[in-house]
N, C-alpha and C. Protein backbone atom coordinates (compact mmCIF):
# COMPACT_ATOMS: atom_id res chain seq x y z
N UNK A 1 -69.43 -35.43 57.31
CA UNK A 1 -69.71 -34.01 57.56
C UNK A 1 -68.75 -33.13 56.76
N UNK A 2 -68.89 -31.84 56.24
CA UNK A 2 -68.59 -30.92 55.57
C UNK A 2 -67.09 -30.66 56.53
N UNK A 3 -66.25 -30.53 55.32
CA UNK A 3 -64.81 -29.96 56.14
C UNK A 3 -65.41 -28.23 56.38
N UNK A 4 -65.27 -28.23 57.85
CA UNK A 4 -64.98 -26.62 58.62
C UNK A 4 -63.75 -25.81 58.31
N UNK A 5 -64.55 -24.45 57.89
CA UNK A 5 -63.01 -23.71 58.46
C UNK A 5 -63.58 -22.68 59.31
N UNK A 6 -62.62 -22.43 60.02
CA UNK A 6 -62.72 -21.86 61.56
C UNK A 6 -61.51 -20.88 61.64
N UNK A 7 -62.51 -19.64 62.08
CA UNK A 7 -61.49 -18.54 62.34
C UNK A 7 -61.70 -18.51 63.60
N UNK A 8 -60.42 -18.49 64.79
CA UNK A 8 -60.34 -17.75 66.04
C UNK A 8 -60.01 -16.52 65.97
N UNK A 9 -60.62 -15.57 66.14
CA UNK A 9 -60.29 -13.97 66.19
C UNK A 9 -60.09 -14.04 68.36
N UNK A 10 -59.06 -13.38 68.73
CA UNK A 10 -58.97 -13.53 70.17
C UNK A 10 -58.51 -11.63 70.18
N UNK A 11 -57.81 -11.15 71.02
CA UNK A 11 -57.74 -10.29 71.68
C UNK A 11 -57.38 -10.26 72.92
N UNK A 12 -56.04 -10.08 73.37
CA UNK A 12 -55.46 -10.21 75.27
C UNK A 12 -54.41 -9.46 75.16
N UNK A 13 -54.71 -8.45 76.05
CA UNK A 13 -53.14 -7.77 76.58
C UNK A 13 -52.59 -8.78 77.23
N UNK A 14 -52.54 -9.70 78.20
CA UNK A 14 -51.92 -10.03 79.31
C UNK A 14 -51.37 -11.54 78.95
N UNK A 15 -52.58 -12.17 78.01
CA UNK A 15 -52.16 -13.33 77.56
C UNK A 15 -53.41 -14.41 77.98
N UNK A 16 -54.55 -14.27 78.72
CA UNK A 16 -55.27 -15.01 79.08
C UNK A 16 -55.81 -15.30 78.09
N UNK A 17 -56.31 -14.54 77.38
CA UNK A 17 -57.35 -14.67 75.83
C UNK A 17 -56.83 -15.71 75.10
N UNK A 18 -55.47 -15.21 74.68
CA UNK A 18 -54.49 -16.11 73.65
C UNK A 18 -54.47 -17.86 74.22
N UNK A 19 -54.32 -17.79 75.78
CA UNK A 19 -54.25 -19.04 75.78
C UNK A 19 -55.24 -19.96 76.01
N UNK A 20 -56.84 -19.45 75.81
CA UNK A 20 -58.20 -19.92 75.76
C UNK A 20 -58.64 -20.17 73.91
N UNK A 21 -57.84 -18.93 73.13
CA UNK A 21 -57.68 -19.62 72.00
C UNK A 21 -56.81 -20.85 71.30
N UNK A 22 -55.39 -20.57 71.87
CA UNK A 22 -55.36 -21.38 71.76
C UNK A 22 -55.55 -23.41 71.78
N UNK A 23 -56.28 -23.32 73.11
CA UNK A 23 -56.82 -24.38 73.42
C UNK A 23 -57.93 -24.72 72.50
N UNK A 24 -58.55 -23.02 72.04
CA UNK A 24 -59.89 -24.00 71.10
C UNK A 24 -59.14 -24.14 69.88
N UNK A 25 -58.28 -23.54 69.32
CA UNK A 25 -57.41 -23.60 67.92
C UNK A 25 -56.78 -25.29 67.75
N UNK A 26 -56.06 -26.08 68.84
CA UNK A 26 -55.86 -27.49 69.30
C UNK A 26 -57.02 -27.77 68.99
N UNK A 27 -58.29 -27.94 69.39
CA UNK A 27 -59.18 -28.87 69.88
C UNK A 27 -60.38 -28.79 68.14
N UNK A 28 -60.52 -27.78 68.05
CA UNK A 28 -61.08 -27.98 66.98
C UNK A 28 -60.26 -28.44 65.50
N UNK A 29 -58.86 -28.40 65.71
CA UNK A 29 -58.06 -29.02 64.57
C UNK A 29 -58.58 -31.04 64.88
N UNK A 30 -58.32 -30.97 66.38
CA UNK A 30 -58.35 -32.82 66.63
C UNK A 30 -59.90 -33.27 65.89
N UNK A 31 -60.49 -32.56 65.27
CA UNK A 31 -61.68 -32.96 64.72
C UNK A 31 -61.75 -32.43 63.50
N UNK A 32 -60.86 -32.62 62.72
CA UNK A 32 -61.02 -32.28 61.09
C UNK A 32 -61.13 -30.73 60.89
N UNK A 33 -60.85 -29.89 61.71
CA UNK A 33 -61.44 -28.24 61.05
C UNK A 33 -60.24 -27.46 60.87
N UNK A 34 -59.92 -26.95 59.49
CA UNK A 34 -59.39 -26.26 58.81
C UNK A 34 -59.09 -24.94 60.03
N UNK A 35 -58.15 -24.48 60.38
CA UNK A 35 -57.98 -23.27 62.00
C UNK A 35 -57.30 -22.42 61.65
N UNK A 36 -57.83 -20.47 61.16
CA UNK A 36 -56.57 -19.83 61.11
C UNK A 36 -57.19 -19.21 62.40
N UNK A 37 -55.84 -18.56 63.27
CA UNK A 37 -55.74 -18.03 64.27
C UNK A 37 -55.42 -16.60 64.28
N UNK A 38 -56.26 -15.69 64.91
CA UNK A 38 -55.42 -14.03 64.76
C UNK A 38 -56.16 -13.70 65.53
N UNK A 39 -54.80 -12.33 65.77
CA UNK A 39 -55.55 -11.69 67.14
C UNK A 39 -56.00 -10.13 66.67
N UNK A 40 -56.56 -9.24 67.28
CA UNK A 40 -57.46 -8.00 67.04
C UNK A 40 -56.32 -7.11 66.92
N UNK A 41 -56.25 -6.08 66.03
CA UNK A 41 -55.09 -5.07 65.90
C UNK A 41 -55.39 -4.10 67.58
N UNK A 42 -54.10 -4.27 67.88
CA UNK A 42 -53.60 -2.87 68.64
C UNK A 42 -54.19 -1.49 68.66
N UNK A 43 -54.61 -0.88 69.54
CA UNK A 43 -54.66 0.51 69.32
C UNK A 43 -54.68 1.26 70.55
N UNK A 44 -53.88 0.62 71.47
CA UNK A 44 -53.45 1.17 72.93
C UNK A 44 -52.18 1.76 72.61
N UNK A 45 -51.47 3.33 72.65
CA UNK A 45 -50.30 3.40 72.72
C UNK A 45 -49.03 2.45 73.08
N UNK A 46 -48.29 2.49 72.20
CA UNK A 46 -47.08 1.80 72.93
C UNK A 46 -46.45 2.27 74.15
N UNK A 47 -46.66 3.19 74.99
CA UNK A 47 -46.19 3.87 76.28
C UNK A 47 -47.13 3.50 76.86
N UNK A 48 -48.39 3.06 77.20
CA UNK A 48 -49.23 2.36 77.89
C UNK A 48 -49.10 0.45 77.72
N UNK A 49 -48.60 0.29 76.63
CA UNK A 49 -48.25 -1.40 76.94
C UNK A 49 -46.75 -1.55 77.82
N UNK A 50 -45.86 -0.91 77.16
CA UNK A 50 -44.67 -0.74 77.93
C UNK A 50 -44.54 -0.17 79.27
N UNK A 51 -45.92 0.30 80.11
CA UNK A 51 -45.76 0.62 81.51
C UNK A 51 -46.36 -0.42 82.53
N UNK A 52 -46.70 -1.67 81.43
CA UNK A 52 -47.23 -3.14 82.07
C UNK A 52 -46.82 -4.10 81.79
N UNK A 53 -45.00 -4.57 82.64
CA UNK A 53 -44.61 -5.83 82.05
C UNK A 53 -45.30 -6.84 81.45
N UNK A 54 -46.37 -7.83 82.19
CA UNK A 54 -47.31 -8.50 81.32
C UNK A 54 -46.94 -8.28 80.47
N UNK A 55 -48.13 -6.98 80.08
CA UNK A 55 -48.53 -6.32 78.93
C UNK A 55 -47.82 -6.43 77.47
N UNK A 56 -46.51 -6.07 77.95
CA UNK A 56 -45.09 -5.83 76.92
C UNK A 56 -44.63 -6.84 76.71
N UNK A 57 -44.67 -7.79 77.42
CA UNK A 57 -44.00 -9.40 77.41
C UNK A 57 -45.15 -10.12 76.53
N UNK A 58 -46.36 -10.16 76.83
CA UNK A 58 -47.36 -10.68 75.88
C UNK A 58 -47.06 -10.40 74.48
N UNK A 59 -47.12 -9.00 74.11
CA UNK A 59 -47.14 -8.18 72.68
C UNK A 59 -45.65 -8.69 72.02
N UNK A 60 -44.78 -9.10 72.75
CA UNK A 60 -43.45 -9.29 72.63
C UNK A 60 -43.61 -10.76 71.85
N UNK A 61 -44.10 -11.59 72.67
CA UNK A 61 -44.35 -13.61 72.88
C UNK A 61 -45.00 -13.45 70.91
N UNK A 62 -46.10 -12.43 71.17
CA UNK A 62 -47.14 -12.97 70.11
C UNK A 62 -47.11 -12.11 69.03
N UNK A 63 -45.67 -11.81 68.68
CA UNK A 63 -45.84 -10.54 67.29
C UNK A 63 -45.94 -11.47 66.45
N UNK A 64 -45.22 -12.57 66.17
CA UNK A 64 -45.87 -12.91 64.76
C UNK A 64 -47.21 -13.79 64.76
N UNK A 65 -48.31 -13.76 65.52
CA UNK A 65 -49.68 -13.95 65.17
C UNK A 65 -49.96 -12.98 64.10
N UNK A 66 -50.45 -13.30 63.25
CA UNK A 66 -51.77 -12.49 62.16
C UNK A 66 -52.69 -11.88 62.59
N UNK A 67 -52.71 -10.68 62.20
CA UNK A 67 -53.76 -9.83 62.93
C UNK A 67 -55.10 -9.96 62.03
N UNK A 68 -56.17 -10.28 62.58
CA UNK A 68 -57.55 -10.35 61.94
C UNK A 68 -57.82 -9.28 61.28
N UNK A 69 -58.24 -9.64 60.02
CA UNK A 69 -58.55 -9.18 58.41
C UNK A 69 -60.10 -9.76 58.15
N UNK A 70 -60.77 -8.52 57.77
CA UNK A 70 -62.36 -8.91 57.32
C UNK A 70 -62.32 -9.91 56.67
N UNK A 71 -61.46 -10.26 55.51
CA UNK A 71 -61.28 -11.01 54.63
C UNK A 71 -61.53 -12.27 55.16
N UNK A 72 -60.94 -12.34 57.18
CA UNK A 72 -60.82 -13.68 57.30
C UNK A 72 -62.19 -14.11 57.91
N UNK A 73 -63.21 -13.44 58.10
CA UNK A 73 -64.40 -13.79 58.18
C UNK A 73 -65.26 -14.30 56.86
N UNK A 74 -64.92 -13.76 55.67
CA UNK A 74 -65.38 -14.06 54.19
C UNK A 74 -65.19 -15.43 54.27
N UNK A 75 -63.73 -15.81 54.85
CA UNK A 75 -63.32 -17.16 54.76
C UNK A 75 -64.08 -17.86 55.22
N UNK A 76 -64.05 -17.88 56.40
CA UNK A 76 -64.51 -18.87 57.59
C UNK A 76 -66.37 -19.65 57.54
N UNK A 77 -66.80 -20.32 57.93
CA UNK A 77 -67.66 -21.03 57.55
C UNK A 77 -68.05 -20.91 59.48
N UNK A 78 -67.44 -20.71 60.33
CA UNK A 78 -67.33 -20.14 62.03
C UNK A 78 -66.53 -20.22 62.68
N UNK A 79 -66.81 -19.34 63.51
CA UNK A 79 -65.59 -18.05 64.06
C UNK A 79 -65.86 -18.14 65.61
N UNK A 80 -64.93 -18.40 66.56
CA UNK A 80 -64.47 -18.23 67.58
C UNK A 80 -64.03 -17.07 68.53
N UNK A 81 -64.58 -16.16 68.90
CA UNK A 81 -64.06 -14.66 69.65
C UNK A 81 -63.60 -15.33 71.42
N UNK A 82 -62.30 -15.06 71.64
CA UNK A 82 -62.10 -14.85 73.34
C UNK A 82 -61.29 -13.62 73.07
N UNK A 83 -62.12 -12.88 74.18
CA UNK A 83 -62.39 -11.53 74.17
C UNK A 83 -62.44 -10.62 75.42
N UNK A 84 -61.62 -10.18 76.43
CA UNK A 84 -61.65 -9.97 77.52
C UNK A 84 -62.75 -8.90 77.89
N UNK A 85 -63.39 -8.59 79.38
CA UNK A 85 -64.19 -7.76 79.32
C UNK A 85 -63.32 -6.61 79.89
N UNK A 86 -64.17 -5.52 79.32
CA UNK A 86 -63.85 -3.89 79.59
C UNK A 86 -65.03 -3.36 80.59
N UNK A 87 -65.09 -3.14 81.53
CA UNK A 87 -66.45 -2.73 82.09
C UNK A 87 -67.75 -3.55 82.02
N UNK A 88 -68.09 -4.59 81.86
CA UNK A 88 -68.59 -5.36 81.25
C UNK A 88 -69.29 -5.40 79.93
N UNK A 89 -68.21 -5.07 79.26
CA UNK A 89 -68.16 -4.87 77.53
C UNK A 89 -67.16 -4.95 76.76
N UNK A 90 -66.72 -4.96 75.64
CA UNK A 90 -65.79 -5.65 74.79
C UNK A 90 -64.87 -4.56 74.86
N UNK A 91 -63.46 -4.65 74.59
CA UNK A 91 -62.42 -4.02 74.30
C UNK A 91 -62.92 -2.83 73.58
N UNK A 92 -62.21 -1.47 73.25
CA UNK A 92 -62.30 -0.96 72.09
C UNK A 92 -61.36 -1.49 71.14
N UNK A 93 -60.17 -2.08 71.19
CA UNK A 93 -59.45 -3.01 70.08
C UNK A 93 -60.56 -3.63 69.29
N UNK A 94 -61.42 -4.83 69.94
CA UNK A 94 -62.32 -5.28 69.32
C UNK A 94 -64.01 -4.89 68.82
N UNK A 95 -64.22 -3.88 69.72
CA UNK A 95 -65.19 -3.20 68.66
C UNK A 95 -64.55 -2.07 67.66
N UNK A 96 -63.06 -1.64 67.18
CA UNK A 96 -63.06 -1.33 66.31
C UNK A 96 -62.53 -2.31 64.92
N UNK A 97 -62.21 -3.31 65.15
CA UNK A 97 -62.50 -4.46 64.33
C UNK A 97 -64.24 -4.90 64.29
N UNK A 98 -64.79 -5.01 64.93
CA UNK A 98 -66.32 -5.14 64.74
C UNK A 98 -66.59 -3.98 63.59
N UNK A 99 -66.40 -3.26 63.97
CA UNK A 99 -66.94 -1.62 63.27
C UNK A 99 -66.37 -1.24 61.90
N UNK A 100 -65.52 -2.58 61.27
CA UNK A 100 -65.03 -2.44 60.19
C UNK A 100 -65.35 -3.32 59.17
N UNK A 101 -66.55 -4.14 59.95
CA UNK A 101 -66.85 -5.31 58.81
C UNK A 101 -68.41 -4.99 58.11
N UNK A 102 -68.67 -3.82 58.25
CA UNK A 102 -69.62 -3.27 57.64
C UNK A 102 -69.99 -3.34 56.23
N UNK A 103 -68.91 -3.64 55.44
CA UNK A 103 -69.45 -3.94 54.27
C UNK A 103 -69.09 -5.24 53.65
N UNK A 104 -68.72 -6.20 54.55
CA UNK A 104 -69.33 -7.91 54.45
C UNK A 104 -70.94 -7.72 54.84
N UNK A 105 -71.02 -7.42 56.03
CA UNK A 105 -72.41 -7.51 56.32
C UNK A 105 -73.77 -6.97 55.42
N UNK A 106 -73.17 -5.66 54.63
CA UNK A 106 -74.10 -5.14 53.63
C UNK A 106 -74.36 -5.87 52.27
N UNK A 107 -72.91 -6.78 52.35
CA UNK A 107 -73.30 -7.67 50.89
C UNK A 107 -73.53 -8.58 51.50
N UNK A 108 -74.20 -9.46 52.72
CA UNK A 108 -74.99 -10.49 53.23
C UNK A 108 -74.12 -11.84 53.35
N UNK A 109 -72.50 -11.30 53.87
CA UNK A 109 -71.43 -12.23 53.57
C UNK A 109 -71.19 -12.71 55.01
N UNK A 110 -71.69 -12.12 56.33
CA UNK A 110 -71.85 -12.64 57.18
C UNK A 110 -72.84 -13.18 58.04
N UNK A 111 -74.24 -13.61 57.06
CA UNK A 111 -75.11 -14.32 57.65
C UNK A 111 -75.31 -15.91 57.90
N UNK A 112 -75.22 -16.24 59.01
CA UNK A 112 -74.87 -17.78 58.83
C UNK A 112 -74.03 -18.39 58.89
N UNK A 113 -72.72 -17.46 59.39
CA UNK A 113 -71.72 -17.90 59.82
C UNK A 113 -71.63 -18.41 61.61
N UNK A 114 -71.17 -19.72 61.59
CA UNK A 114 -71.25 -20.02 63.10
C UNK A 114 -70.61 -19.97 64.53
N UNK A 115 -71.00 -18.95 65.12
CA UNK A 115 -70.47 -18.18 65.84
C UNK A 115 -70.13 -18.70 67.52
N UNK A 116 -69.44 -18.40 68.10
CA UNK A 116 -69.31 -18.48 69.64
C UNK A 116 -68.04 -17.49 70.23
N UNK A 117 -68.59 -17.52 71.77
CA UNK A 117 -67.75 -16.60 72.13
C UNK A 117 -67.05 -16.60 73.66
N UNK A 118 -66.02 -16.75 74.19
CA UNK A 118 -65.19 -16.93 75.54
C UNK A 118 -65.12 -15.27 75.93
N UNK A 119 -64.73 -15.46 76.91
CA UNK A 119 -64.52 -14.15 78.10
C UNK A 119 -63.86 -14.16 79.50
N UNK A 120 -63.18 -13.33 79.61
CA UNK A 120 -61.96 -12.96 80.91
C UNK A 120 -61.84 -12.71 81.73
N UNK A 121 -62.21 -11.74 82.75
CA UNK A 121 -61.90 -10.67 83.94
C UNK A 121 -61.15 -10.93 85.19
N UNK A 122 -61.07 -9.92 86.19
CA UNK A 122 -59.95 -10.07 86.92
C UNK A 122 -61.08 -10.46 88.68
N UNK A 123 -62.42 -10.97 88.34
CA UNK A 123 -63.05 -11.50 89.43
C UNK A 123 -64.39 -12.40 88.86
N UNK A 124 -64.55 -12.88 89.28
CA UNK A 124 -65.68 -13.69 89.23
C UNK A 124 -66.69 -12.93 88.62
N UNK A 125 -67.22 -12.24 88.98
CA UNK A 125 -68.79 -11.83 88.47
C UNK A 125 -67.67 -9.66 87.90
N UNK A 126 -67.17 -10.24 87.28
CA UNK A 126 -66.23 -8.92 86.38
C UNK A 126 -67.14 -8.84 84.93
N UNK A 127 -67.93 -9.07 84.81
CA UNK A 127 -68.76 -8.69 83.21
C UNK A 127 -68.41 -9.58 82.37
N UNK A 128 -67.83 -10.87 82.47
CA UNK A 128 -67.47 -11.72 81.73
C UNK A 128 -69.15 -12.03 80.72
N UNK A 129 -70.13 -12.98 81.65
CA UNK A 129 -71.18 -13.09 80.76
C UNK A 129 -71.95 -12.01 79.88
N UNK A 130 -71.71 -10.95 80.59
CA UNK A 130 -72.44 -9.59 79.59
C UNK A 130 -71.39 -9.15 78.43
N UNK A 131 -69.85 -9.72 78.56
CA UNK A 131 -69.24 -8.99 77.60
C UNK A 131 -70.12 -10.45 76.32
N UNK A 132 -69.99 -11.52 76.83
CA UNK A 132 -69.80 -12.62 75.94
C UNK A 132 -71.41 -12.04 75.22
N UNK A 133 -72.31 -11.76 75.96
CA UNK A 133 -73.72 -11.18 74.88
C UNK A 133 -73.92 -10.16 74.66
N UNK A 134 -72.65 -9.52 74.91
CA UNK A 134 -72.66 -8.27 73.67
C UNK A 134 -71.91 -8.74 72.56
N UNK A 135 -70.77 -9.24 72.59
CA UNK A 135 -70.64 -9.89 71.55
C UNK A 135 -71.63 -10.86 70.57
N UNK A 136 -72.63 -11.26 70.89
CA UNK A 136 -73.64 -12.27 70.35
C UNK A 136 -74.73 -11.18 69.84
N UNK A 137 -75.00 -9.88 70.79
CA UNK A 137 -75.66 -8.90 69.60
C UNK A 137 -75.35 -8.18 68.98
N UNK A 138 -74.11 -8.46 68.40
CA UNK A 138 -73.61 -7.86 66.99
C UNK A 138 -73.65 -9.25 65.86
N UNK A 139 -73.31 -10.40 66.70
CA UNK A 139 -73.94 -11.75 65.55
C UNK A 139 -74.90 -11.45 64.91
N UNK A 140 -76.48 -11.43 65.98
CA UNK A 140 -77.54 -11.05 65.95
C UNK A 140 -77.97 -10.14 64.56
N UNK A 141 -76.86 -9.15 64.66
CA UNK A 141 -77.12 -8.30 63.62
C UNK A 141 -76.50 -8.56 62.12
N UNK A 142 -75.83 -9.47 62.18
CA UNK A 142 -74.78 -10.08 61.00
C UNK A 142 -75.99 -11.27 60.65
N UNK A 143 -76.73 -11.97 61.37
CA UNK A 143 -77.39 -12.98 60.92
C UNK A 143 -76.99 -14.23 60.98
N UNK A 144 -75.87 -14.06 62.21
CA UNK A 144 -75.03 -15.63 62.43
C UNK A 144 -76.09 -16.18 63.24
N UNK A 145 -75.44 -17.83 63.16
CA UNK A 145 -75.88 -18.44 63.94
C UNK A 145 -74.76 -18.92 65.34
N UNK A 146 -75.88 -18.13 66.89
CA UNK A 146 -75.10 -18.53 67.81
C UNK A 146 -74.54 -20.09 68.07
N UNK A 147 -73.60 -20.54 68.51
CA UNK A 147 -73.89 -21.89 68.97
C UNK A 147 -72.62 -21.69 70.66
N UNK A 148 -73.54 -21.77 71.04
CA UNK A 148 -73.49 -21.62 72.61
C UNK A 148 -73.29 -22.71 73.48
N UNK A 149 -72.44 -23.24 74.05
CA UNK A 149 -72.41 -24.34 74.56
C UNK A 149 -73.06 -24.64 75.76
N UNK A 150 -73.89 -24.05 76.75
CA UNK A 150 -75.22 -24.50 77.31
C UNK A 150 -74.86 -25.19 78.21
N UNK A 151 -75.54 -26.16 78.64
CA UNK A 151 -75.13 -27.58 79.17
C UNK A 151 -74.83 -28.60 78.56
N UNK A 152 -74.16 -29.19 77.70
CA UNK A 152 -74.14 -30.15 76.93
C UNK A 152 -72.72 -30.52 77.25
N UNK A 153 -72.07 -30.44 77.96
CA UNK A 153 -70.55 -31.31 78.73
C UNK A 153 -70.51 -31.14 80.15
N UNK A 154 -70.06 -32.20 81.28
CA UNK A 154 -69.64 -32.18 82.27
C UNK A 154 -68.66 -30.80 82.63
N UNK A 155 -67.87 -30.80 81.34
CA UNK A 155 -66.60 -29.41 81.74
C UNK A 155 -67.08 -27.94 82.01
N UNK A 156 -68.93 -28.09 81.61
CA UNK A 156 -68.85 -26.38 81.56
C UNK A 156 -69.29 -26.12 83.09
N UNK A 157 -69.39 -27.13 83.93
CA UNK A 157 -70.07 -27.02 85.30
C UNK A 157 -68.65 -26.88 86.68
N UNK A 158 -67.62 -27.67 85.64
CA UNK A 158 -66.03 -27.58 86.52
C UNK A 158 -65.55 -25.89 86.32
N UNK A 159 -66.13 -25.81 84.61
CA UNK A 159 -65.32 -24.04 84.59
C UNK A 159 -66.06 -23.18 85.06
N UNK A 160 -67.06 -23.45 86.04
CA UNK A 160 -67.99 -22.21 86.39
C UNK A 160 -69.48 -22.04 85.97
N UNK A 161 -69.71 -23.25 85.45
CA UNK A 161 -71.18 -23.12 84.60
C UNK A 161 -71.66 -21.93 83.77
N UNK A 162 -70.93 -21.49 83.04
CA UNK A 162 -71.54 -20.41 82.11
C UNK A 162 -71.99 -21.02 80.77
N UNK A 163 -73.20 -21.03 80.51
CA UNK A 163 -74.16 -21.61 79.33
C UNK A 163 -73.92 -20.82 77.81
N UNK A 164 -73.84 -19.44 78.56
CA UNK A 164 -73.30 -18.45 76.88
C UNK A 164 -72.12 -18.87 76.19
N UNK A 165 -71.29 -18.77 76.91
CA UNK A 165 -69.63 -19.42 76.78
C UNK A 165 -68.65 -19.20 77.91
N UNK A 166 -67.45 -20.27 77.33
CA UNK A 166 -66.46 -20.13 78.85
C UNK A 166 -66.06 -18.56 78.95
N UNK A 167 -65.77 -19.04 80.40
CA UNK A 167 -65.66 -17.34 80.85
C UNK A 167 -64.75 -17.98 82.22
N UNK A 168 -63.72 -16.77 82.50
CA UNK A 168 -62.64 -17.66 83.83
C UNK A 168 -62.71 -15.93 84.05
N UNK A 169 -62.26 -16.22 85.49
CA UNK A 169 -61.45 -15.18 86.23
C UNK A 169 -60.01 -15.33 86.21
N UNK A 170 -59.29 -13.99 86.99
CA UNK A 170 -58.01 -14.07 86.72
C UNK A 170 -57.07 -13.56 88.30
N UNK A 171 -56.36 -13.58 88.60
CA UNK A 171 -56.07 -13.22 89.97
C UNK A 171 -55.08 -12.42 89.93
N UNK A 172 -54.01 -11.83 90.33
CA UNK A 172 -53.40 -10.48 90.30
C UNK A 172 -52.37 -10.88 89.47
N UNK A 173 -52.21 -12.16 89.56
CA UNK A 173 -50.66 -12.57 88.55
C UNK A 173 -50.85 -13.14 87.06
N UNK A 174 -52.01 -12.79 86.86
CA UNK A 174 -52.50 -13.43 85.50
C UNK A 174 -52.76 -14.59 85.07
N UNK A 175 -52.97 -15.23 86.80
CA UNK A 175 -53.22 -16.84 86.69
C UNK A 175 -54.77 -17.39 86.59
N UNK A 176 -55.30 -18.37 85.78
CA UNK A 176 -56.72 -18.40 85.63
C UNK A 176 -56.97 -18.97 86.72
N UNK A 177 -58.12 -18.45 87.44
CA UNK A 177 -58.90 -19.22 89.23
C UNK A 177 -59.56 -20.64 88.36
N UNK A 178 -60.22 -20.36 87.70
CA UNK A 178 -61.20 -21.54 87.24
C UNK A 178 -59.99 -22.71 85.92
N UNK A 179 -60.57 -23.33 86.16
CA UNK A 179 -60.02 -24.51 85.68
C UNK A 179 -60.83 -24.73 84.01
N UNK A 180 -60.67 -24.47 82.85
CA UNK A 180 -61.51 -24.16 81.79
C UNK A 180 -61.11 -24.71 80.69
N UNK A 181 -60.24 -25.77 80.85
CA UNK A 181 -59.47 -26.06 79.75
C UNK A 181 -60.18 -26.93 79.11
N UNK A 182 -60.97 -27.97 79.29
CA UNK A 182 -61.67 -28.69 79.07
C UNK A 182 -63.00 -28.23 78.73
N UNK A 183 -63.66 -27.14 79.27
CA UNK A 183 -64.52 -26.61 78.55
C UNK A 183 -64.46 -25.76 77.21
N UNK A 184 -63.23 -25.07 77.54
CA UNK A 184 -63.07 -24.61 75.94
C UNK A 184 -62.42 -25.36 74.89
N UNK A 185 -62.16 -26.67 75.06
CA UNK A 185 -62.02 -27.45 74.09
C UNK A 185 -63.75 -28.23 73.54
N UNK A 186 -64.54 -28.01 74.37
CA UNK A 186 -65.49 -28.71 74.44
C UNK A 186 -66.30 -27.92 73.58
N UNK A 187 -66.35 -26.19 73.70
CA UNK A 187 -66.37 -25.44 73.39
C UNK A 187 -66.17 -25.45 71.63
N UNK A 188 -64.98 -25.38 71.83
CA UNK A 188 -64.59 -25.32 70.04
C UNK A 188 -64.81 -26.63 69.23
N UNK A 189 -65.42 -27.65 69.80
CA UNK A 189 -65.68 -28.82 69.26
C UNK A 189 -66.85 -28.77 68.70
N UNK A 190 -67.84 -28.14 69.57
CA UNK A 190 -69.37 -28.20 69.52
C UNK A 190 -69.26 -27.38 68.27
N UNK A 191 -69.14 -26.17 68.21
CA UNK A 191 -68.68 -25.10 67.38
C UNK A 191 -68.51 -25.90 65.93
N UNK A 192 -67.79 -26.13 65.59
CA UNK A 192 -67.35 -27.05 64.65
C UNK A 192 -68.40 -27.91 64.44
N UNK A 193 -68.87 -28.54 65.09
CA UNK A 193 -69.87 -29.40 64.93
C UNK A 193 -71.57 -28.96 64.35
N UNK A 194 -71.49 -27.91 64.79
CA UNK A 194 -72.62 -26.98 64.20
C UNK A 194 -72.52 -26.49 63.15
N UNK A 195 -71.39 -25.79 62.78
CA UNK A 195 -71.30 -25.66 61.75
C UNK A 195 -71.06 -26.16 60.50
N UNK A 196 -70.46 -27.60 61.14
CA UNK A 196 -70.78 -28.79 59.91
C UNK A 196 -71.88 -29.26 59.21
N UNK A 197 -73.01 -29.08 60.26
CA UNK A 197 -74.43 -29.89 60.18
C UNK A 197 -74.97 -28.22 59.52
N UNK A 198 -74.48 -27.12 59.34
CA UNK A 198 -74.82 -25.84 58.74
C UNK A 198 -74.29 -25.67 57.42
N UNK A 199 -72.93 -26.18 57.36
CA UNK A 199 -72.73 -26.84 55.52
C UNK A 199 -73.14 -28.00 54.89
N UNK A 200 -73.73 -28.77 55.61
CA UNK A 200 -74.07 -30.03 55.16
C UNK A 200 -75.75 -29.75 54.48
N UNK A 201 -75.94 -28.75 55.70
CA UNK A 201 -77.41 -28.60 54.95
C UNK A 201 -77.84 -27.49 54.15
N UNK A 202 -76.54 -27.28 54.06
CA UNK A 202 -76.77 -25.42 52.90
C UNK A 202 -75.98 -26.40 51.64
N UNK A 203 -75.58 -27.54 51.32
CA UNK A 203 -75.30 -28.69 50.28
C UNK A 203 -73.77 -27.74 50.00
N UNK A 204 -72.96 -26.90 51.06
CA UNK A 204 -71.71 -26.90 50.15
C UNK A 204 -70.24 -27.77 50.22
């Protein structure tokens, strides 16, 4: 199969995101795929991160991550989003990174790239699955291909059974309720795996 490269683009004030990427960033390396990792630029005042230990302690842990660059979608062959929900919808951090790749998409540089997507909140039924398919209809509009992990592992039924992608709750201390570790490795495997059998048959 075609060597993968794989961008995780993530996004977390608190740190939950980061550490669902990083589990798929591990898991899809243990299977041959090329992994850069970055997270969504900032655009919450610094007097609003600094009035939420978390918050400030996270931004603190993870300054030297790479912040996602259009460029690194040009790269990537598929791309990984964990992405917390906002109302049950994506960050504005990350739809204004969405809202900047407008002219990959006009020169037809993101069609066919293989896509999936994780999600956060602070309860069970918090907009996690609706943030994860709003994220999938902006794919939609790029011309990726979803690859959704469904039912196809024992782990996605331990993390909660979500078929779009993993998705956990979170409890007041920023601890995950659901147990997901194993699905989002399962997660970034499949991922990889699709998109192999997507270079293999585009002959590059």
């Amino acid at each position: 199969m075609a060597n993968v490269k794989l961008a995780i683009i993530y996004y977390s004030s608190t740190g939950t995101n980061y550490k669902m990427a990083k589990w798929a960033e591990e898991a899809a390396a243990s299977v041959g795929a090329e992994v850069k990792l970055a997270k969504v630029k900032e655009n919450a005042p610094q007097q609003a991160i600094a009035s939420n230990p978390a918050w400030q302690a996270h931004a603190e842990a993870t300054a030297d991550v790479p912040e996602a660059e259009v460029d690194l979608l040009d790269w990537a062959d598929a791309i990984i989003f964990s992405i917390p929900t906002r109302f049950g919808h994506v960050p504005s951090q990350f739809q204004q990174f969405l809202d900047s790749t407008g002219g990959l998409w006009a020169q037809g540089k993101l069609a066919n790239k293989t896509v999936s997507a994780m999600s956060s909140a602070q309860n069970a039924h918090g907009g996690q699955e609706a943030t994860v398919l709003a994220i999938y209809t902006s794919m939609f509009h790029w011309g990726a291909i979803v690859a959704a992990p469904g039912y196809t592992d024992e782990s996605l039924f331990k993390a909660g059974g979500n078929p779009y992608g993993t998705t956990v709750s979170v409890d007041q201390d920023n601890n995950m309720v659901e147990d997901v570790e194993d699905a989002v490795k399962h997660q970034a495997k499949r991922t990889v795996q699709v998109a192999g059998w997507m270079k293999d048959g585009q002959g590059k």
